[in-house]
N, C-alpha and C. Protein backbone atom coordinates (compact mmCIF):
# COMPACT_ATOMS: atom_id res chain seq x y z
N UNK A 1 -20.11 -2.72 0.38
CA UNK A 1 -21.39 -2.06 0.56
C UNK A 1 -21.18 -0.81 1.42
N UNK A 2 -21.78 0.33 1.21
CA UNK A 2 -22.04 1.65 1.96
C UNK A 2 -22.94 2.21 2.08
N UNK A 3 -23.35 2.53 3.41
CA UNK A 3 -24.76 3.82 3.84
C UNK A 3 -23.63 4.97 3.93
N UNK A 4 -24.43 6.16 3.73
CA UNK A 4 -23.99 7.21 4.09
C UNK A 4 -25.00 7.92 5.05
N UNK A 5 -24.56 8.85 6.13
CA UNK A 5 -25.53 9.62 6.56
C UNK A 5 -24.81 11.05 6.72
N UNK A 6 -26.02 11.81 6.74
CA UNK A 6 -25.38 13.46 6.66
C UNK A 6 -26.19 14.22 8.21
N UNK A 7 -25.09 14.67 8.89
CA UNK A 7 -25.56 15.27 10.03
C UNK A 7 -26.27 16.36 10.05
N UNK A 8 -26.64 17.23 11.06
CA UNK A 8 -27.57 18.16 10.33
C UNK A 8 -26.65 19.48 10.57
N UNK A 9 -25.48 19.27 11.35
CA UNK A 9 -24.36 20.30 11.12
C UNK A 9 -24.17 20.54 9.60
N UNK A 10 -24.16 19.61 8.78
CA UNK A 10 -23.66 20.07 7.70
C UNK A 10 -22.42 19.58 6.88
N UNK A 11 -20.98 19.99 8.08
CA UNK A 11 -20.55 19.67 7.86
C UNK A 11 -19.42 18.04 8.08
N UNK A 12 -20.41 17.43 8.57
CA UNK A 12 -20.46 16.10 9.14
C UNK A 12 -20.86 14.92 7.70
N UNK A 13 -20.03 13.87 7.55
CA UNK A 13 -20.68 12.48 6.91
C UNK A 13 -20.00 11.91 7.54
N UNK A 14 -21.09 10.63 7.78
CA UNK A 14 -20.69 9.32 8.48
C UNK A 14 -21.37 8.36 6.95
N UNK A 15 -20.01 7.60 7.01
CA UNK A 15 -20.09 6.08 5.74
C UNK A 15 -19.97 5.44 7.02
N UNK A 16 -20.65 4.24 6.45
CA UNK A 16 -20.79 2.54 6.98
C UNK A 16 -20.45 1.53 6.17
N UNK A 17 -19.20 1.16 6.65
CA UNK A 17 -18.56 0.43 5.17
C UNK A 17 -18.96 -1.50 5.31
N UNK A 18 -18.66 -2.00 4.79
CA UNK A 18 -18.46 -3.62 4.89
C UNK A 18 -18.14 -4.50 3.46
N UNK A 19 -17.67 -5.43 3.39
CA UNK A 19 -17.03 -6.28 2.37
C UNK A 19 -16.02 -5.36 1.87
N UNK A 20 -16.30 -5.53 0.28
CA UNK A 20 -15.57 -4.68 -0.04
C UNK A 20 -16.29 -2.96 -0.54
N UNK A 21 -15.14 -2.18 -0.93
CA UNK A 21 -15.76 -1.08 -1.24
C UNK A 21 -15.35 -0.65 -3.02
N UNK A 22 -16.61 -0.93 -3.73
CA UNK A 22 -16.49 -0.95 -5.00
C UNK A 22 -16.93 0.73 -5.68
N UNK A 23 -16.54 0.39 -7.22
CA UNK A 23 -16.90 1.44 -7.95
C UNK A 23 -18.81 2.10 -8.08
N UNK A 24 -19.50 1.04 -7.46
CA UNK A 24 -20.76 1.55 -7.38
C UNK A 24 -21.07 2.52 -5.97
N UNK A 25 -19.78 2.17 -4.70
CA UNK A 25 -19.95 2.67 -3.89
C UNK A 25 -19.47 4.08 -3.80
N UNK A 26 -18.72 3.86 -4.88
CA UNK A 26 -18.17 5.57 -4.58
C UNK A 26 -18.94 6.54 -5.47
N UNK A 27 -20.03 5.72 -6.75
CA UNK A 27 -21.12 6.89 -6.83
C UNK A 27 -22.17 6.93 -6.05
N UNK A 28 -22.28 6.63 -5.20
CA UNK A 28 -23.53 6.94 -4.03
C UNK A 28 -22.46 7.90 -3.34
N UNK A 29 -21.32 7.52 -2.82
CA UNK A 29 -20.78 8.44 -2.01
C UNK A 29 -20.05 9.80 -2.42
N UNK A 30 -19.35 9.76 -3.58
CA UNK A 30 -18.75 11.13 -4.05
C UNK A 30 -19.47 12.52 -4.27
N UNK A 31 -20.75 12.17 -5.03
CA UNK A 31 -21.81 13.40 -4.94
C UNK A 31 -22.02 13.45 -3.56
N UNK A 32 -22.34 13.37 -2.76
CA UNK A 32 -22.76 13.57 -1.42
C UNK A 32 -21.71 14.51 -0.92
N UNK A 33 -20.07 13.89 -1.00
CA UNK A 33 -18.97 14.71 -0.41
C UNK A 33 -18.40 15.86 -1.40
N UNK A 34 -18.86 15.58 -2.54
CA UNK A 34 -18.56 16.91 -3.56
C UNK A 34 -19.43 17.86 -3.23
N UNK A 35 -20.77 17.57 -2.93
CA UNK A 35 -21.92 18.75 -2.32
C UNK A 35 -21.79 19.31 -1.14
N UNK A 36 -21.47 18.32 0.05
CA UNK A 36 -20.48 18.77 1.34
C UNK A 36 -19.27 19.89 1.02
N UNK A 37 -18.53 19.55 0.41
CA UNK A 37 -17.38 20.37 -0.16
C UNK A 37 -17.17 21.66 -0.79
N UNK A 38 -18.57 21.41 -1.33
CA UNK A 38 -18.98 22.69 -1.82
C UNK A 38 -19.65 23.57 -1.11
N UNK A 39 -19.90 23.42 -0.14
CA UNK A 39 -20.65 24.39 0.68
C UNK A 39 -20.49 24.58 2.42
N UNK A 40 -19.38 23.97 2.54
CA UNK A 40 -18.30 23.82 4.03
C UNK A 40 -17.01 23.87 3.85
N UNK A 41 -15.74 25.10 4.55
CA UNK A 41 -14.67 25.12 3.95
C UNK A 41 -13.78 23.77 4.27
N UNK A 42 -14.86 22.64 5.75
CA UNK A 42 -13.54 22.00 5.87
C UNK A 42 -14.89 21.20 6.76
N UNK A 43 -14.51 19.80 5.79
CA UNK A 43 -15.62 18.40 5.96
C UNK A 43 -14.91 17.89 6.96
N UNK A 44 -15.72 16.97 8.37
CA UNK A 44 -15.48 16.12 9.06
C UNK A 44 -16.12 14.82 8.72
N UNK A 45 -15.18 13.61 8.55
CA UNK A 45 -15.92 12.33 8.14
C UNK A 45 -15.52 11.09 9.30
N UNK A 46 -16.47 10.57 9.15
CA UNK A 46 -16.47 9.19 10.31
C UNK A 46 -16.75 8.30 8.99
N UNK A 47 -15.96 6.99 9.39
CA UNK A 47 -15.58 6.35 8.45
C UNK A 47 -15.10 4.97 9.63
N UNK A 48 -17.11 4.23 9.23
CA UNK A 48 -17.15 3.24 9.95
C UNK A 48 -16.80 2.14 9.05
N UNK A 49 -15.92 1.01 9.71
CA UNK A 49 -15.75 -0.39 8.69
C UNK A 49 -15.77 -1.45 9.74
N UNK A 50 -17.21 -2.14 9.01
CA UNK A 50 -17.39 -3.50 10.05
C UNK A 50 -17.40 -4.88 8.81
N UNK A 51 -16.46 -5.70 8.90
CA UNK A 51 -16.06 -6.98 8.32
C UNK A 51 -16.11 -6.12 7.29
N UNK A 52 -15.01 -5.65 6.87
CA UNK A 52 -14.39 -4.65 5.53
C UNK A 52 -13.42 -5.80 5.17
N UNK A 53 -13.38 -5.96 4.01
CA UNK A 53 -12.10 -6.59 3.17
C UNK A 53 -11.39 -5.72 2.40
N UNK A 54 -11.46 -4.42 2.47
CA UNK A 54 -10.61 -3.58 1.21
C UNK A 54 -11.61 -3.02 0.32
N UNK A 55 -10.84 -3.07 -1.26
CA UNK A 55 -11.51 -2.02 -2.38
C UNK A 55 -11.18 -2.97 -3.27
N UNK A 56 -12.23 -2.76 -3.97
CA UNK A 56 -11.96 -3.44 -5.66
C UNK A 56 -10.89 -2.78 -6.27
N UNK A 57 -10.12 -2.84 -7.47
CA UNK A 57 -9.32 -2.54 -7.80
C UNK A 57 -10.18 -1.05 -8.76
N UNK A 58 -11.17 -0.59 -9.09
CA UNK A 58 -11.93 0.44 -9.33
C UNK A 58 -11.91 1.79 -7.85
N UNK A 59 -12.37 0.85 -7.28
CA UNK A 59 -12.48 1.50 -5.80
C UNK A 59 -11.15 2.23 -5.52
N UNK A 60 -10.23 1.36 -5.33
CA UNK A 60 -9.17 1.65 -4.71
C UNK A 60 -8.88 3.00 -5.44
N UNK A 61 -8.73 2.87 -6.87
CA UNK A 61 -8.14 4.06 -7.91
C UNK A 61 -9.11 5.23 -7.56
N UNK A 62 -10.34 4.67 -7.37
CA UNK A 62 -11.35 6.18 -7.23
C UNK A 62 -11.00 7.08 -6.13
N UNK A 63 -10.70 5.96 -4.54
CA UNK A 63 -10.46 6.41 -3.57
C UNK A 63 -9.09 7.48 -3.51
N UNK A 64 -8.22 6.95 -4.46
CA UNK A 64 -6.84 7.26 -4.32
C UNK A 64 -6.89 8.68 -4.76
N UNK A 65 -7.47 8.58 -5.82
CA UNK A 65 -7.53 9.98 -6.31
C UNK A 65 -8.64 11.14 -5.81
N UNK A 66 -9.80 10.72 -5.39
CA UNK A 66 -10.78 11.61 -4.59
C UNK A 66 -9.47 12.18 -3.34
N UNK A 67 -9.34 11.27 -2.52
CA UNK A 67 -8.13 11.79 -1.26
C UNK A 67 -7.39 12.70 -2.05
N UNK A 68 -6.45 12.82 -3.14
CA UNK A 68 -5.25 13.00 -3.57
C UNK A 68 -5.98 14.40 -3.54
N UNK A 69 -6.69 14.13 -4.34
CA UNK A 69 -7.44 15.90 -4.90
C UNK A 69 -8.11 16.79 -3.70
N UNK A 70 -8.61 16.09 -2.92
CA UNK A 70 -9.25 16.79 -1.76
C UNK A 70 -8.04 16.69 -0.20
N UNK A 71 -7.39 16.53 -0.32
CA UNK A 71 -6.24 16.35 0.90
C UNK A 71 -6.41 17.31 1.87
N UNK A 72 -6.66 18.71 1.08
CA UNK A 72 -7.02 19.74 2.66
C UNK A 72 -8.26 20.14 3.12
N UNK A 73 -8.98 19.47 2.51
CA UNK A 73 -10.19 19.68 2.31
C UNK A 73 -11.02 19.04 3.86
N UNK A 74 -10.79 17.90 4.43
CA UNK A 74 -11.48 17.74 5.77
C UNK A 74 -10.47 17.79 6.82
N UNK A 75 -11.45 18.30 8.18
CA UNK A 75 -10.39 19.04 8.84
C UNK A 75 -10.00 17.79 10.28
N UNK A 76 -11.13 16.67 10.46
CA UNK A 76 -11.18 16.03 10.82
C UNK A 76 -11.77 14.41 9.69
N UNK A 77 -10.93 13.08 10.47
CA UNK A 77 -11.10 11.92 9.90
C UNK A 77 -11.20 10.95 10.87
N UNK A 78 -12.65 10.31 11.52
CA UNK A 78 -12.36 9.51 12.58
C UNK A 78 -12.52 8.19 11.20
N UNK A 79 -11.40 7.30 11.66
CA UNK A 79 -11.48 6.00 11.29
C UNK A 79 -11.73 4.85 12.47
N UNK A 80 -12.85 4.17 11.84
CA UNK A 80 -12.93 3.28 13.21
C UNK A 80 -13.43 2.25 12.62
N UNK A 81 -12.93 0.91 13.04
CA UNK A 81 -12.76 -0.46 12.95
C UNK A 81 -12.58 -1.21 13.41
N UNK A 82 -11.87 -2.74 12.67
CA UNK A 82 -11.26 -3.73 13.30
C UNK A 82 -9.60 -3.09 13.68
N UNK A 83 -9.11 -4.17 14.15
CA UNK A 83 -7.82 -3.81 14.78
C UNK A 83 -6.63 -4.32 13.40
N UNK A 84 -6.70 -4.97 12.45
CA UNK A 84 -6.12 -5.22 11.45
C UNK A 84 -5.85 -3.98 10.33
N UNK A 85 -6.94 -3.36 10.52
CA UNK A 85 -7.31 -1.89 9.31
C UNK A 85 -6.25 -0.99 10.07
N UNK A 86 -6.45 -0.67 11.41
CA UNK A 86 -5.75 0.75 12.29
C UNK A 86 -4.34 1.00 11.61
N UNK A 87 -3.54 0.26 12.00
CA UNK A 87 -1.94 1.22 11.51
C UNK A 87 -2.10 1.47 10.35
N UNK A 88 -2.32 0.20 9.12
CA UNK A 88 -2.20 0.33 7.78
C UNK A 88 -3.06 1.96 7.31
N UNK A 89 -4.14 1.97 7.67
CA UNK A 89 -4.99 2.75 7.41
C UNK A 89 -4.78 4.40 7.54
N UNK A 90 -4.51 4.21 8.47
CA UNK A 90 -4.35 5.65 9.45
C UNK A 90 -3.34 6.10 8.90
N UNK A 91 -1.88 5.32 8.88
CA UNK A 91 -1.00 5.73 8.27
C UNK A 91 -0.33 6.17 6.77
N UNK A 92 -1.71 5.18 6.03
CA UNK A 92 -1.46 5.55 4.97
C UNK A 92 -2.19 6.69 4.16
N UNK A 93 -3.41 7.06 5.66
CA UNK A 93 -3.99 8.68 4.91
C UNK A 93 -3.15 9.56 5.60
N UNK A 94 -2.74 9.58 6.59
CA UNK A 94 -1.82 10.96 7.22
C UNK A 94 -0.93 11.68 6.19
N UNK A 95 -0.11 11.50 4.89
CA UNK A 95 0.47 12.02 4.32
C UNK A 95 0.02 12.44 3.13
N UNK A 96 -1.08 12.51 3.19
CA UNK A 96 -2.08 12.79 1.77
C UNK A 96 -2.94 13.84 2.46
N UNK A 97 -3.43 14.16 3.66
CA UNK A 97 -4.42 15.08 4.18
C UNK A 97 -3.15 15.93 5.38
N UNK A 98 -4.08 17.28 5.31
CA UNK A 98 -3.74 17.93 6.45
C UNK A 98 -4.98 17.59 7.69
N UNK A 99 -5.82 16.96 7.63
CA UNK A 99 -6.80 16.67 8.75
C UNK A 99 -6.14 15.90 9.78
N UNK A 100 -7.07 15.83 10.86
CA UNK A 100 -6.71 15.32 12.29
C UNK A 100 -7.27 13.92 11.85
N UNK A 101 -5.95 12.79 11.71
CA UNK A 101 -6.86 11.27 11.44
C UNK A 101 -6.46 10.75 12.70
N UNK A 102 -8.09 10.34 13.11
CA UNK A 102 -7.56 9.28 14.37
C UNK A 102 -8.08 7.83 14.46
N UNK A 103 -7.65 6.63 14.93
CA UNK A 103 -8.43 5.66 14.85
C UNK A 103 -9.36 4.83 15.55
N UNK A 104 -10.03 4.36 16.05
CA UNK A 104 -10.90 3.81 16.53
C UNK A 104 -11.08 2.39 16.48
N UNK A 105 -11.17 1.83 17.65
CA UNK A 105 -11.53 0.28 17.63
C UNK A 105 -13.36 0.18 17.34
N UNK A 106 -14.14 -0.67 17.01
CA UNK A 106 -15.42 -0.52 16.86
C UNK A 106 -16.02 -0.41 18.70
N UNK A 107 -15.60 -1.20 19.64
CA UNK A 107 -15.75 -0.76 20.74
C UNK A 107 -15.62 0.50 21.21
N UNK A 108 -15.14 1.71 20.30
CA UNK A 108 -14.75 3.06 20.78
C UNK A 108 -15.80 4.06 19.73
N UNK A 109 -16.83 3.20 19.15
CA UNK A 109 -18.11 4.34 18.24
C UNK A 109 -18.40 5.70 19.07
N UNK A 110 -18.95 5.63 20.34
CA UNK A 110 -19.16 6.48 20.63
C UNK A 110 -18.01 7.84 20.90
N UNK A 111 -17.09 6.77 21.81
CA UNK A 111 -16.02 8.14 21.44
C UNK A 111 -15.37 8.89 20.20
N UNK A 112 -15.75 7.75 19.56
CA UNK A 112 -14.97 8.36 17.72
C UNK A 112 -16.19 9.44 17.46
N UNK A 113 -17.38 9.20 17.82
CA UNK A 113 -18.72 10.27 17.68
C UNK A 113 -18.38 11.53 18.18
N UNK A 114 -18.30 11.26 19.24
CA UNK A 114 -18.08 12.56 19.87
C UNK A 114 -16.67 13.51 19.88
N UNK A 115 -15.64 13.06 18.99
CA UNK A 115 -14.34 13.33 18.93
C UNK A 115 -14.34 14.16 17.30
N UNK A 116 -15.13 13.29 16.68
CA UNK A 116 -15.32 13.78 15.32
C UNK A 116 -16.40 15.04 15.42
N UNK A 117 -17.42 15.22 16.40
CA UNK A 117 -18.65 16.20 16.68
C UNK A 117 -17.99 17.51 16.80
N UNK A 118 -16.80 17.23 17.97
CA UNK A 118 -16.04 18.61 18.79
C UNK A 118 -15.38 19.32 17.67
């Protein structure tokens, strides 16, 4: 399941992830960041996951390739979560983006807020 919200900078989205993240979730979310994209040279995303299990096997492929294609495209990536997601996660977007990915425990929302704001 996913909310999205759009800051009024512009170039700001915050997702709210949980279970898993399926092929219905990434059409609520891709128009949103294709319209971001189109009209900011360089997206900042917060990318909350509370009791996340992963991606459907749809998901995963959508995800893989949205990243692949957009890699320079955000200039910041706060990831913030459980403590199981952090290395896997973090590490496995750093070589696909030129953005600043950092991670976040869910105890650290606010600082991931304000890290992703600056």
């Amino acid at each position: 399941m996913i909310r999205i919200e759009k800051e009024k900078t512009g170039n700001l989205i915050k997702t709210f992830v949980s279970d898993k993240l399926t092929r219905e979730d990434y059409d609520q979310l891709l128009p949103v960041m294709e319209k971001t994209l189109e009209d900011w040279k360089n997206v900042r995303w917060y990318f909350e996951m509370q009791d996340f299990k992963g991606w459907s096997m749809q998901g995963a492929f959508i995800d893989f390739s949205f990243s692949f294609e957009h890699a320079n495209d955000l200039s910041k990536l706060a990831m913030v979560g459980e403590k199981q997601w952090q290395e896997s996660l973090t590490q496995v977007m750093k070589p696909f983006t030129k953005a600043d990915v950092r991670y976040f425990s869910l105890k650290e929302k606010e600082e991931a807020l304000q890290w992703i704001r600056s």
